[in-house]
C-alpha atoms as a PDB file:
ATOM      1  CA  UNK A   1      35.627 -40.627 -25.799  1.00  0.00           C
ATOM      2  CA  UNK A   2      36.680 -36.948 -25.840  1.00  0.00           C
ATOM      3  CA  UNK A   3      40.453 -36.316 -25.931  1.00  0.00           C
ATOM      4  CA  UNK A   4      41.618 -34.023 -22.400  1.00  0.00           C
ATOM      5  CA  UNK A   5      42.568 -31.115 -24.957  1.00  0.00           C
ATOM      6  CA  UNK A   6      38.887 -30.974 -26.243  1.00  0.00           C
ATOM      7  CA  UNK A   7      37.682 -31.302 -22.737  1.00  0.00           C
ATOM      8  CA  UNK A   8      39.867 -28.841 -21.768  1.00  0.00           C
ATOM      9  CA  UNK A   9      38.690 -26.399 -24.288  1.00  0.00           C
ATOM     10  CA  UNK A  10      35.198 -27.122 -24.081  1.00  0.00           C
ATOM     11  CA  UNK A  11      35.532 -26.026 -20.776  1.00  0.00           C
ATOM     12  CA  UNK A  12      36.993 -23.013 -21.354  1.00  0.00           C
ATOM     13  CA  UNK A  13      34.878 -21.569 -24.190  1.00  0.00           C
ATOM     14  CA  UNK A  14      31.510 -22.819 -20.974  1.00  0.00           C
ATOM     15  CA  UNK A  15      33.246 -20.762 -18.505  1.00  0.00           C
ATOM     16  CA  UNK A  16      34.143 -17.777 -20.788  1.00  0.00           C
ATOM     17  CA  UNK A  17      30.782 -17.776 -22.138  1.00  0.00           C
ATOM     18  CA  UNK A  18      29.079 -17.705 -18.471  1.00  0.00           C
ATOM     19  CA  UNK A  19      31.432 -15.345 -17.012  1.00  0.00           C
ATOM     20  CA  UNK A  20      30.702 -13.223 -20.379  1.00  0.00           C
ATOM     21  CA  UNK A  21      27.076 -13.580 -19.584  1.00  0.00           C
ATOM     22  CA  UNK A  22      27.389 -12.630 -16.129  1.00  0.00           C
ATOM     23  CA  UNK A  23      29.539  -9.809 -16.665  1.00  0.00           C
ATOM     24  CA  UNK A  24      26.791  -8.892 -19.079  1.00  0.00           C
ATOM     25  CA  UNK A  25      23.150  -9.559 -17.379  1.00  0.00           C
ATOM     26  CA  UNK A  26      24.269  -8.923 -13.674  1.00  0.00           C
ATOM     27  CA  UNK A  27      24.067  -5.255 -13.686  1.00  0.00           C
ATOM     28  CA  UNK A  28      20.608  -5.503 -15.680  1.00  0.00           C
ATOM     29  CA  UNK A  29      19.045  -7.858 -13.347  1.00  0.00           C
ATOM     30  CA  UNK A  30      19.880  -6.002 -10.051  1.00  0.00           C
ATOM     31  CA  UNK A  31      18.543  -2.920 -11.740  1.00  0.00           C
ATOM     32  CA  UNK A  32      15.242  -5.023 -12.709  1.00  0.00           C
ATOM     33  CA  UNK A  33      15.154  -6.592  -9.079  1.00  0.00           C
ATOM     34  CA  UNK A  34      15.408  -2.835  -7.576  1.00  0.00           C
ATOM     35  CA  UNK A  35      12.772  -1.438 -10.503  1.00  0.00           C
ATOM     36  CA  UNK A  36      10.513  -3.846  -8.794  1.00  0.00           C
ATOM     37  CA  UNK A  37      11.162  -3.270  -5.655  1.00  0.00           C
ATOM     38  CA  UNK A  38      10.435   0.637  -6.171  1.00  0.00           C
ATOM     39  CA  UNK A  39       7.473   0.387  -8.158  1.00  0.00           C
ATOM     40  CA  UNK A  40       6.131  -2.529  -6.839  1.00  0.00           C
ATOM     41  CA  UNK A  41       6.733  -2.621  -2.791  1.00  0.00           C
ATOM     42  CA  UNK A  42       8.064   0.890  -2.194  1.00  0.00           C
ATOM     43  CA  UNK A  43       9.670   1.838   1.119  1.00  0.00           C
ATOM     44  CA  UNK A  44       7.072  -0.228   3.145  1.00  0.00           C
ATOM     45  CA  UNK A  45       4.012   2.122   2.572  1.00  0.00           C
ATOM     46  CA  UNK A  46       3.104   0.604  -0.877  1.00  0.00           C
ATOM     47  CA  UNK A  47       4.745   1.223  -4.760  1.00  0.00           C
ATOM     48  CA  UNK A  48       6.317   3.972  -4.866  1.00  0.00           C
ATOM     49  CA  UNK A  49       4.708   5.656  -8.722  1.00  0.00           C
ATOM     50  CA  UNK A  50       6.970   6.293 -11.850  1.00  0.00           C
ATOM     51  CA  UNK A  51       8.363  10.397 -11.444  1.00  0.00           C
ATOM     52  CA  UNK A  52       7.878  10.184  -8.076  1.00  0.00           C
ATOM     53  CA  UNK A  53      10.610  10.928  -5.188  1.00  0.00           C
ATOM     54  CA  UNK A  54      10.385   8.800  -2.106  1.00  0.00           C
ATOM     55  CA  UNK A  55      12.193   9.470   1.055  1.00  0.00           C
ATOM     56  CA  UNK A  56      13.481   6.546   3.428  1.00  0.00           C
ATOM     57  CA  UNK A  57      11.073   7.069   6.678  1.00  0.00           C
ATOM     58  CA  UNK A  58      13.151   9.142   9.378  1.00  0.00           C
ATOM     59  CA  UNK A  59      12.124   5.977  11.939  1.00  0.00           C
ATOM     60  CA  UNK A  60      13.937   3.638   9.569  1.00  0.00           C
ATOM     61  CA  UNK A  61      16.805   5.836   8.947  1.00  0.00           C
ATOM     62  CA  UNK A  62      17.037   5.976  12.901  1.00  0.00           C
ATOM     63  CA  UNK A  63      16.682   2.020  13.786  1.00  0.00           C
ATOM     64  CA  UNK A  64      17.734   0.269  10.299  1.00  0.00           C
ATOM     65  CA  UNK A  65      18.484  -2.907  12.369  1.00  0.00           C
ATOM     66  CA  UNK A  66      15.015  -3.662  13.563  1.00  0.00           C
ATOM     67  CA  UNK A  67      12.838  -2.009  11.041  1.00  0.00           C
ATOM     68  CA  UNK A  68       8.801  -2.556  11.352  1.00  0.00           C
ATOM     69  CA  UNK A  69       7.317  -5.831   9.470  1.00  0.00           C
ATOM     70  CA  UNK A  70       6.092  -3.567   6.830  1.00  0.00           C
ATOM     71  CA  UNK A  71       9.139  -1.950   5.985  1.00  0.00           C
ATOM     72  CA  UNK A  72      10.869  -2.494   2.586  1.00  0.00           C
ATOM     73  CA  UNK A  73      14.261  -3.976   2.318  1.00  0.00           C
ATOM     74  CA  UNK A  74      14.823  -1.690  -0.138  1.00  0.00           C
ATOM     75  CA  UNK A  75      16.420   1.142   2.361  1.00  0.00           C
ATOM     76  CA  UNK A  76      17.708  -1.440   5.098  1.00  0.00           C
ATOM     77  CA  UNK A  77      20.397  -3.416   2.990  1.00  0.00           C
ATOM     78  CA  UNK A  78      23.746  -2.652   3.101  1.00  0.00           C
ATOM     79  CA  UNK A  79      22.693  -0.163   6.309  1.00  0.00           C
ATOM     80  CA  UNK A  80      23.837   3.282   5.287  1.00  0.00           C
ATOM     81  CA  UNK A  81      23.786   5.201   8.494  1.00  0.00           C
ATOM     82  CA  UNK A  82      25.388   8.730   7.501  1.00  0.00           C
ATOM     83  CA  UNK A  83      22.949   9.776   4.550  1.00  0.00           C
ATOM     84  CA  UNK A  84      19.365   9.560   4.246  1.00  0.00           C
ATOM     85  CA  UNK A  85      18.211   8.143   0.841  1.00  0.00           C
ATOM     86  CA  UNK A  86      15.814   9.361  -1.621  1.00  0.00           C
ATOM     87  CA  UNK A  87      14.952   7.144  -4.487  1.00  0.00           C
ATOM     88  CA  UNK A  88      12.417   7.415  -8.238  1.00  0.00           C
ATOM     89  CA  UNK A  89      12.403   5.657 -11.383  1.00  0.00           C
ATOM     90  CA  UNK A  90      11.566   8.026 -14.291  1.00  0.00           C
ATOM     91  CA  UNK A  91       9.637   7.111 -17.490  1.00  0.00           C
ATOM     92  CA  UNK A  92      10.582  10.010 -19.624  1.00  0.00           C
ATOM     93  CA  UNK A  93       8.449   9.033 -22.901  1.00  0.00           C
ATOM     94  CA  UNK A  94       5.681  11.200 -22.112  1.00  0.00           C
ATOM     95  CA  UNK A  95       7.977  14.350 -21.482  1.00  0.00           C
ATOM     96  CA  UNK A  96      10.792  15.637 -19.626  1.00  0.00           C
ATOM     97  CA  UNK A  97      10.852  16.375 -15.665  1.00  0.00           C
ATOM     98  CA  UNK A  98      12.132  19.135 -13.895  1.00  0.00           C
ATOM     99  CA  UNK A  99      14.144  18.239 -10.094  1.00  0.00           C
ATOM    100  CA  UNK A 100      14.095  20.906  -8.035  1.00  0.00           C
ATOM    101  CA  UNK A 101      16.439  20.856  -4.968  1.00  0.00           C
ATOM    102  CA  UNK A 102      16.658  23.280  -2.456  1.00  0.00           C
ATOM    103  CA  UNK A 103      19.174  25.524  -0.696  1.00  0.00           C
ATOM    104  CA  UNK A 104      21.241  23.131   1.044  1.00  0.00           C
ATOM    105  CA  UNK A 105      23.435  25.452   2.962  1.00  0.00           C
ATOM    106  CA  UNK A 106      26.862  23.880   2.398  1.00  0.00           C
ATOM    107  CA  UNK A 107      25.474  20.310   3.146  1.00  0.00           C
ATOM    108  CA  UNK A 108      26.519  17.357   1.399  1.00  0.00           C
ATOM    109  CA  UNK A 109      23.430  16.202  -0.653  1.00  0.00           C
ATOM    110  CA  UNK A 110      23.953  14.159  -4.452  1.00  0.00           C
ATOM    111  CA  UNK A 111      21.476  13.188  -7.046  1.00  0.00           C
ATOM    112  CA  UNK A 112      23.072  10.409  -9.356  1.00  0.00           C
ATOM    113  CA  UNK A 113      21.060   9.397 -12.316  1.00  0.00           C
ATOM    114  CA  UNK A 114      21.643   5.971 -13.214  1.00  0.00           C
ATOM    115  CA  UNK A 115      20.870   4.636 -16.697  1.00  0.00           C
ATOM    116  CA  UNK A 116      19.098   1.176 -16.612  1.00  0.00           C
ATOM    117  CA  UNK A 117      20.074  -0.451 -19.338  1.00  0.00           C
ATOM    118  CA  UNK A 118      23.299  -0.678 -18.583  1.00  0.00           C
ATOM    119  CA  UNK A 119      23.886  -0.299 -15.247  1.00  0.00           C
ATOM    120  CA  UNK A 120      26.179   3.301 -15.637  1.00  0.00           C
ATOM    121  CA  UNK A 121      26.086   6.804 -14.535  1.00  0.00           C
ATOM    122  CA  UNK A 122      25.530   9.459 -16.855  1.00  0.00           C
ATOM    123  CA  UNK A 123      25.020  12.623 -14.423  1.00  0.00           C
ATOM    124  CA  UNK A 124      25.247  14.345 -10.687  1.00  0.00           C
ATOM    125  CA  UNK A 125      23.318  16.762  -9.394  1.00  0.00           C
ATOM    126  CA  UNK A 126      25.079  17.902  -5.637  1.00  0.00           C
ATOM    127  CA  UNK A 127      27.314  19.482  -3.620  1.00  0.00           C
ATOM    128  CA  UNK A 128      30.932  18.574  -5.595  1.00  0.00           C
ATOM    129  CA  UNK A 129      29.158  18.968  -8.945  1.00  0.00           C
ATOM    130  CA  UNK A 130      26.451  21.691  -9.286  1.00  0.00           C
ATOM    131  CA  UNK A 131      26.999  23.334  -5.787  1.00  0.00           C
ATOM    132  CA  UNK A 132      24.647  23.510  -2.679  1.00  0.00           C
ATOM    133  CA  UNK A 133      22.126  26.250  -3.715  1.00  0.00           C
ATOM    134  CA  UNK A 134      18.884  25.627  -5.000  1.00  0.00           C
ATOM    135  CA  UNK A 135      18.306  24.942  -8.682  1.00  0.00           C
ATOM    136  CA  UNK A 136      15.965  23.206 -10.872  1.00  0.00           C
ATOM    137  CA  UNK A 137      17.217  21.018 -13.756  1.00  0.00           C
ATOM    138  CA  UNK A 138      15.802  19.789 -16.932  1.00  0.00           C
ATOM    139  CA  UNK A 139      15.853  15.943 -17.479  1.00  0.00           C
ATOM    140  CA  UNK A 140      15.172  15.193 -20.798  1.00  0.00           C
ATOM    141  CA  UNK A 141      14.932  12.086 -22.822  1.00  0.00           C
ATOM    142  CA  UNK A 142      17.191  11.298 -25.627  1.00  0.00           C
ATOM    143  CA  UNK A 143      14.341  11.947 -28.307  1.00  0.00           C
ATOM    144  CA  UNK A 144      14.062  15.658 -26.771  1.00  0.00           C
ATOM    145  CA  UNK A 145      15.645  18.302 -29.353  1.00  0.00           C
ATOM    146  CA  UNK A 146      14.876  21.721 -27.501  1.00  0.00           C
ATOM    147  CA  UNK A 147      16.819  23.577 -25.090  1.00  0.00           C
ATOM    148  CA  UNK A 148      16.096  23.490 -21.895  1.00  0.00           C
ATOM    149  CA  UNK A 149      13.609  26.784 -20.555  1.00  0.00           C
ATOM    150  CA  UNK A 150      14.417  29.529 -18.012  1.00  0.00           C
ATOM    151  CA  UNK A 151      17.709  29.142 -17.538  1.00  0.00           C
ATOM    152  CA  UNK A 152      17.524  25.554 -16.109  1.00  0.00           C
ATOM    153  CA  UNK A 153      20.225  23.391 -16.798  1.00  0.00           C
ATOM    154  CA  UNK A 154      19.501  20.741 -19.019  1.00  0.00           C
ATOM    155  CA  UNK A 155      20.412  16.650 -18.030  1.00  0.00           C
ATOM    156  CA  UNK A 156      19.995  14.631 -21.225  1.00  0.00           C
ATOM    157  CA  UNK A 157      19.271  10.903 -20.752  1.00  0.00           C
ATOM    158  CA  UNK A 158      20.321   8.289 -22.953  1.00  0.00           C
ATOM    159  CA  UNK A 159      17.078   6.902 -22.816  1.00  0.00           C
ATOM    160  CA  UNK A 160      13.720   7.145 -21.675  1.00  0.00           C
ATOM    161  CA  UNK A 161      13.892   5.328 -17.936  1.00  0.00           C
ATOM    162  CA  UNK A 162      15.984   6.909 -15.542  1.00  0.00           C
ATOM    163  CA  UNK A 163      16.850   5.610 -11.408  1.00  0.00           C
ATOM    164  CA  UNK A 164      17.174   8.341  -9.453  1.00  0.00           C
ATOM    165  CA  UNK A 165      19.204   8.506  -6.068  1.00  0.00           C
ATOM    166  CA  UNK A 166      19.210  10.830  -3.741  1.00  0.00           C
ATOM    167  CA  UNK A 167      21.571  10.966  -0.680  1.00  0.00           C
ATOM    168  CA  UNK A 168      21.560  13.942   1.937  1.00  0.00           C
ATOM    169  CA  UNK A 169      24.015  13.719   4.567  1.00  0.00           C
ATOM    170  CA  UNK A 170      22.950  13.545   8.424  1.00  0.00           C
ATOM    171  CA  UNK A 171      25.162  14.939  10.155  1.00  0.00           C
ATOM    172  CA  UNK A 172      24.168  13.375  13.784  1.00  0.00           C
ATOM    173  CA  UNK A 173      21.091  12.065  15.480  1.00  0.00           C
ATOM    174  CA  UNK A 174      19.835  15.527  16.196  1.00  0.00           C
ATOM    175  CA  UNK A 175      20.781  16.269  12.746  1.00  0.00           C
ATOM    176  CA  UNK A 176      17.538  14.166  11.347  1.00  0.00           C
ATOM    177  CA  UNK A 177      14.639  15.748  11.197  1.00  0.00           C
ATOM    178  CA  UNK A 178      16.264  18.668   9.692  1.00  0.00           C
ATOM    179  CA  UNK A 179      18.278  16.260   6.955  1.00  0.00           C
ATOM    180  CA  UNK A 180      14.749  14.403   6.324  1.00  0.00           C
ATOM    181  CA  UNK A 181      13.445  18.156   5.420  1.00  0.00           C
ATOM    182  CA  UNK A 182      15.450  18.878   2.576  1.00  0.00           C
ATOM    183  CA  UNK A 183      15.350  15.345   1.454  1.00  0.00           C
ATOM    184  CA  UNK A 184      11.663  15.780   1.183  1.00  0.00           C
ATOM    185  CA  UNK A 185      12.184  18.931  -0.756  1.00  0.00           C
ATOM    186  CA  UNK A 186      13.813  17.406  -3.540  1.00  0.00           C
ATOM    187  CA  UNK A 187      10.920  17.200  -6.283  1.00  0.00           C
ATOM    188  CA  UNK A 188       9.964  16.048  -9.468  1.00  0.00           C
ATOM    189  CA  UNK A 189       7.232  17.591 -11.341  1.00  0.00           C
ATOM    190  CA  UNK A 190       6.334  17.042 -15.181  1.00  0.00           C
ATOM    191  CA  UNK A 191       7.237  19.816 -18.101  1.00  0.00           C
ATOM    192  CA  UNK A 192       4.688  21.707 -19.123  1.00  0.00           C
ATOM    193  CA  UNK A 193       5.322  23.862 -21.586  1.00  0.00           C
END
């Protein structure tokens, strides 16, 4: 029969273990649950490719409580209702990527770039960091040694997968279509050098 001490402590080193683990594997396996839902089901119109931007649909963004059947829960949980979303996963082995956002007149827009592996931010691109006027940035890998070209400013990633989210603020219901615009304008395309 185990003494209560040794039960006790038994116990203790289970529970600091699993809340170790937890604290430890949650923030990978929501990012692996959301990697699959982007590449795999997409915003409702199929996967969504790697170094590709996708914009929530403007009919979603409007109704988020009764989306169509073939609408991804990817942009209706949680039910943000002031800024449309923009998501991407990036596989930056094969190169770097340049975003290009456009003049957003003084609106509130952000680009966070999310690294995977461990669940942490390691840039912005948006209003309260780079400004509203239109720019193009240089996301690079973290085997890339060159500078970035032109002028760009470069974004160096830890590693070679990258989420993306975009958010662009909506202002009001009339506001949307205008708001869905620019989010639509924020690209990706490969560097080619």
């Amino acid at each position: 029969m185990m003494s209560p001490l040794l039960h006790l402590l038994l116990f203790g080193s289970v529970m600091a273990a699993a809340w170790l683990l937890t604290i430890y594997l949650w923030p990978r396996l929501l990012l692996y649950v959301f990697k699959r839902a982007i590449l795999n089901k997409g915003g409702g119109d199929g996967p969504i490719p790697i170094n590709t931007l996708y914009t929530e649909p403007q009919m979603l963004f409007a109704d988020p409580l009764h989306p169509p059947a073939s609408a991804s829960y990817l942009f209706t949980t949680g039910v943000n209702h002031d800024t449309l979303s923009t998501v991407g996963w990036l596989d930056l082995s094969k190169g770097p990527q340049v975003l290009h956002v456009p003049d957003m007149n003084n609106r509130y827009y952000s680009v966070q770039f999310v690294n995977p592996s461990n669940n942490t931010n390691f840039a912005y691109v948006g209003k309260r960091t780079t400004g509203t006027q239109a720019g193009d940035f240089f996301i690079t890998g973290s085997g890339w040694k060159e500078q970035a070209p032109g002028g760009m400013k470069q974004i160096l990633s830890p590693n070679n997968s990258v989420l993306i989210l975009c958010r662009v603020l909506v202002y009001d219901d009339s506001d949307l279509s205008t708001a869905y615009d620019l989010s639509k304008k924020i690209q990706l395309k490969p560097f080619i050098s």
